[in-house]
C-alpha atoms as a PDB file:
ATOM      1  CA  UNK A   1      -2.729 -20.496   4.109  1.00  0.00           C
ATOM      2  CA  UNK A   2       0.370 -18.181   4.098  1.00  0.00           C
ATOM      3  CA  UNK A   3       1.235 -14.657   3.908  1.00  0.00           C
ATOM      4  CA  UNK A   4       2.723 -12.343   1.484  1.00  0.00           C
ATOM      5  CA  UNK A   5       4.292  -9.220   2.748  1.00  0.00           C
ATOM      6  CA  UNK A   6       5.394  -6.622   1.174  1.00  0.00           C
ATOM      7  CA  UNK A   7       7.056  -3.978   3.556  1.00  0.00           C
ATOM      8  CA  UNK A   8       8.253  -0.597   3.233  1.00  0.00           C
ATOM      9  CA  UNK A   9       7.952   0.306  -0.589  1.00  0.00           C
ATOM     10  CA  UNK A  10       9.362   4.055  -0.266  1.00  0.00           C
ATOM     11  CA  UNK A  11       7.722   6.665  -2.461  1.00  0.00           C
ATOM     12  CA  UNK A  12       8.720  10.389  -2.217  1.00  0.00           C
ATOM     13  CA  UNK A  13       5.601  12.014  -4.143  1.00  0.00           C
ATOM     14  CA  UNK A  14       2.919  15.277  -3.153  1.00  0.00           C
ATOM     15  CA  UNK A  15      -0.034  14.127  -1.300  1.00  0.00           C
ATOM     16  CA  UNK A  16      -1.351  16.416   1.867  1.00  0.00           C
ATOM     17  CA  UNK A  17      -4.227  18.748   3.038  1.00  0.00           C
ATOM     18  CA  UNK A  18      -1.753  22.205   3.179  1.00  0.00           C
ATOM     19  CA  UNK A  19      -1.118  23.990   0.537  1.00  0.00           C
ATOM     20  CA  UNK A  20       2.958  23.398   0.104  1.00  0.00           C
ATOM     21  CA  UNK A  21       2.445  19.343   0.351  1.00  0.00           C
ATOM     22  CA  UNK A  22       0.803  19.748  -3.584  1.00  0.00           C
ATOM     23  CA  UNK A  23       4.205  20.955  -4.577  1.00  0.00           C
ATOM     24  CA  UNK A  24       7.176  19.680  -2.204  1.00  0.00           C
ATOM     25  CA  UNK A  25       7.689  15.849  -2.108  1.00  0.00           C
ATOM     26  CA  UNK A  26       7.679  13.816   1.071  1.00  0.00           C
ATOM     27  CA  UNK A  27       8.300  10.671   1.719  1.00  0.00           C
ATOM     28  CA  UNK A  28       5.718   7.797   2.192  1.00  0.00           C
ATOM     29  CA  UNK A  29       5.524   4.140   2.726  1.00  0.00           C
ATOM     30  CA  UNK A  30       3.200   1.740   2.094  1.00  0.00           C
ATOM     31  CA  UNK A  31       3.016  -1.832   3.548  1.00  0.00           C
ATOM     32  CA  UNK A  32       0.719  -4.688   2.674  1.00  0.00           C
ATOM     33  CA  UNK A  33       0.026  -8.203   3.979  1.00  0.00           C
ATOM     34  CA  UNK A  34      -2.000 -10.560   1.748  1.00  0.00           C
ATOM     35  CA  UNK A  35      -3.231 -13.827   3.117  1.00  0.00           C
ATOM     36  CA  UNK A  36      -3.035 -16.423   0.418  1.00  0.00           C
ATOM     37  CA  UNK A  37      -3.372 -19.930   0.154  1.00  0.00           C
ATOM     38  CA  UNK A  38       0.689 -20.610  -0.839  1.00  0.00           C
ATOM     39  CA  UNK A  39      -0.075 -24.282  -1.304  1.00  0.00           C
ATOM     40  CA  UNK A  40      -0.422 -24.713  -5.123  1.00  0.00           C
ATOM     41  CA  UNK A  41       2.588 -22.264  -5.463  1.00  0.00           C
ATOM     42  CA  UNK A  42       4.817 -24.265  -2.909  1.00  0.00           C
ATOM     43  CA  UNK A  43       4.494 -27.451  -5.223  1.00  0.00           C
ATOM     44  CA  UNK A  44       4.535 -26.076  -8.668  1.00  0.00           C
ATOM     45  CA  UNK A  45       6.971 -23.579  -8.683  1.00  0.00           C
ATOM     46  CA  UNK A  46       4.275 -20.951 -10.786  1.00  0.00           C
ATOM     47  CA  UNK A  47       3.815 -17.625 -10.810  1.00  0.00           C
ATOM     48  CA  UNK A  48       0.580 -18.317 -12.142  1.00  0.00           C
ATOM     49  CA  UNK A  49      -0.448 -20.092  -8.791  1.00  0.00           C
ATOM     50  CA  UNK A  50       0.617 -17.229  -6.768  1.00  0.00           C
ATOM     51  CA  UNK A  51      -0.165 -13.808  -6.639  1.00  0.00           C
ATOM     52  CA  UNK A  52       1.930 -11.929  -8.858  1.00  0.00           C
ATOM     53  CA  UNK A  53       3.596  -9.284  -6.550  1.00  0.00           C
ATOM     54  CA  UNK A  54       5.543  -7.083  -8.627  1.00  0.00           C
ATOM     55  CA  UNK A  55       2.151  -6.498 -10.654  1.00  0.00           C
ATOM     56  CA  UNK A  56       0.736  -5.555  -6.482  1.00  0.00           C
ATOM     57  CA  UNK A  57       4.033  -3.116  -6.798  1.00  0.00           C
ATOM     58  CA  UNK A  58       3.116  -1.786  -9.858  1.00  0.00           C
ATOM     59  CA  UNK A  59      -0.817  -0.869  -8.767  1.00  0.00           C
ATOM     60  CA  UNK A  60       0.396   0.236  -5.914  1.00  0.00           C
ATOM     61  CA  UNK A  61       3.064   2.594  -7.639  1.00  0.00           C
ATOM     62  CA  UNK A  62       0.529   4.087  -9.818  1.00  0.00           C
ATOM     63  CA  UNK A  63      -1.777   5.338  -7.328  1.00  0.00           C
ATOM     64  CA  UNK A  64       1.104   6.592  -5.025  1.00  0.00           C
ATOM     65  CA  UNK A  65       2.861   8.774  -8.004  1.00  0.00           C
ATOM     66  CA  UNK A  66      -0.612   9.748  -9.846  1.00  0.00           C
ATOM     67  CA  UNK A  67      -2.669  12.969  -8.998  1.00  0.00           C
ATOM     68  CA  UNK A  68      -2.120  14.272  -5.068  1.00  0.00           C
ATOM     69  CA  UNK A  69      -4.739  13.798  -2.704  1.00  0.00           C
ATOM     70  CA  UNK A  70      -5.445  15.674   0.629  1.00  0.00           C
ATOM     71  CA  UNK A  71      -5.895  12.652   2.958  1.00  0.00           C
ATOM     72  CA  UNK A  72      -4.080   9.467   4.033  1.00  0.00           C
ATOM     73  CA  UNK A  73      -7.106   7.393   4.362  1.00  0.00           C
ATOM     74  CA  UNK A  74      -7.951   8.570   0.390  1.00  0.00           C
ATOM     75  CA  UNK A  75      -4.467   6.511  -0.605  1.00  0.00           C
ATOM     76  CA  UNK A  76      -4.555   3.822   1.796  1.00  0.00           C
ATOM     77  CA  UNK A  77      -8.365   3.248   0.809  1.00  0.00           C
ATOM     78  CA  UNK A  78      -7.436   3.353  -3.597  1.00  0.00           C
ATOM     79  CA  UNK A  79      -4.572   0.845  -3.087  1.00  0.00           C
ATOM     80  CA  UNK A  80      -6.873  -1.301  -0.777  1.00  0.00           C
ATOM     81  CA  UNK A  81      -9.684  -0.968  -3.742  1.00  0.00           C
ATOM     82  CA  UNK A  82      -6.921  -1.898  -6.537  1.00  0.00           C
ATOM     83  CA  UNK A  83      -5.209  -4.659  -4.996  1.00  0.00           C
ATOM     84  CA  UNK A  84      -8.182  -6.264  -3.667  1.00  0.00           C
ATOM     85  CA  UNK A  85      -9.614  -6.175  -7.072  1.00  0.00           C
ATOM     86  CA  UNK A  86      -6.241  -7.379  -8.680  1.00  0.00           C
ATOM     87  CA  UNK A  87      -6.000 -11.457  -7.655  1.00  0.00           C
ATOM     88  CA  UNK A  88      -9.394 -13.512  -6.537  1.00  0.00           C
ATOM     89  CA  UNK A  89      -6.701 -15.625  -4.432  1.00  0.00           C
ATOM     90  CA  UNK A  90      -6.000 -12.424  -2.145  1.00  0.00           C
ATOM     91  CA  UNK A  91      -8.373 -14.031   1.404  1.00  0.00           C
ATOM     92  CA  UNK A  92      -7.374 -11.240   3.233  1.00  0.00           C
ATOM     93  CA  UNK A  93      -5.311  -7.565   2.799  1.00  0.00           C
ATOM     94  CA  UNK A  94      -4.223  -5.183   5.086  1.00  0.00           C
ATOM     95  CA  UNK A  95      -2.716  -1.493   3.544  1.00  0.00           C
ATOM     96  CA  UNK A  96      -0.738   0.750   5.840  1.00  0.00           C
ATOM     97  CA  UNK A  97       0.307   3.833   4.354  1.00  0.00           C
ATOM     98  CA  UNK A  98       2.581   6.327   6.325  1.00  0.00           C
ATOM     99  CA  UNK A  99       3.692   9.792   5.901  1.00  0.00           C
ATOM    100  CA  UNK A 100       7.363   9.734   7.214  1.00  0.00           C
ATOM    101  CA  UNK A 101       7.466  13.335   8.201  1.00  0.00           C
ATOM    102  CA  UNK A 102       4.065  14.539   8.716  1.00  0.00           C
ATOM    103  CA  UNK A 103       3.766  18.579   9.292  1.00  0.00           C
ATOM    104  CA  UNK A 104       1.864  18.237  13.070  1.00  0.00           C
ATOM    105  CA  UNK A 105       3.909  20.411  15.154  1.00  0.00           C
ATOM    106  CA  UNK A 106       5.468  17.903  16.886  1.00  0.00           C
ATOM    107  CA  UNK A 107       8.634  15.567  16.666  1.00  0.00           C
ATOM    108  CA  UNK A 108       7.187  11.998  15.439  1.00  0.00           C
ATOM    109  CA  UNK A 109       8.339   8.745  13.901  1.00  0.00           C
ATOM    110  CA  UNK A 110       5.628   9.310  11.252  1.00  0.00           C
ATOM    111  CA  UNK A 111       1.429   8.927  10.823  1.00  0.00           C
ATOM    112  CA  UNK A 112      -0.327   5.525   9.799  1.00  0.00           C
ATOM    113  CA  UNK A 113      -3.429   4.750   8.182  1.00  0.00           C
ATOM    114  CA  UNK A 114      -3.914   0.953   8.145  1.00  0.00           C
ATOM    115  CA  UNK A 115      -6.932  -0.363   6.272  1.00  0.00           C
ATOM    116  CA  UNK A 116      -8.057  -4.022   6.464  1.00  0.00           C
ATOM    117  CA  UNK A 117     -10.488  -6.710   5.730  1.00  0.00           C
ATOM    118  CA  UNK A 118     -13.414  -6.455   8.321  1.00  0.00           C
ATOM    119  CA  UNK A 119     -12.510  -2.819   9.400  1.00  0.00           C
END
């Protein structure tokens, strides 16, 4: 078994519940851990015996630029659909999508919606 992170892909796109977050951009990250069996990979040297991560990137991508959405858990909960559905290998995902600079009224280092196997 191993793991295959992919931390802090930065997006700056519209997504948000108030009215000005359909029009300005703000900026969002997304992290994801797969649990994989790395094995195979390890010995062959094969991106056909691993998960192909910059085709994870490019799911991921899609949903974050496409149409805006009010809520956090709405993104967090497409990318976990799509990736999931991407590589049979994938034995466990986590998603963790966070708006930087979240309009709450309050200084903040940002809000996280994390969405995992068994949750």
């Amino acid at each position: 078994m191993g793991t295959i992170r992919i931390n802090r892909m930065q997006f700056h796109t519209c997504h948000g519940a108030l009215p000005h977050e359909k029009h300005v951009a703000q900026e969002f990250w997304v992290d994801l851990t797969l649990q994989v069996n790395l094995a195979r990979a390890g010995q062959t040297d094969r991106l056909r015996d691993t998960v192909n991560y910059a085709m994870v990137v490019s799911s991921v991508a899609e949903i974050m630029m496409g149409p805006s959405v009010k809520l956090l858990e709405t993104l967090a909960f497409r990318i976990y659909e799509t990736v999931r559905g991407l590589d049979d290998r994938i034995e466990h995902l986590e998603v963790r999508v966070t708006k930087v600079d979240p309009p709450i009224g309050v200084p903040s280092a940002g809000v996280v919606v994390t969405i995992a196997d068994g949750e």
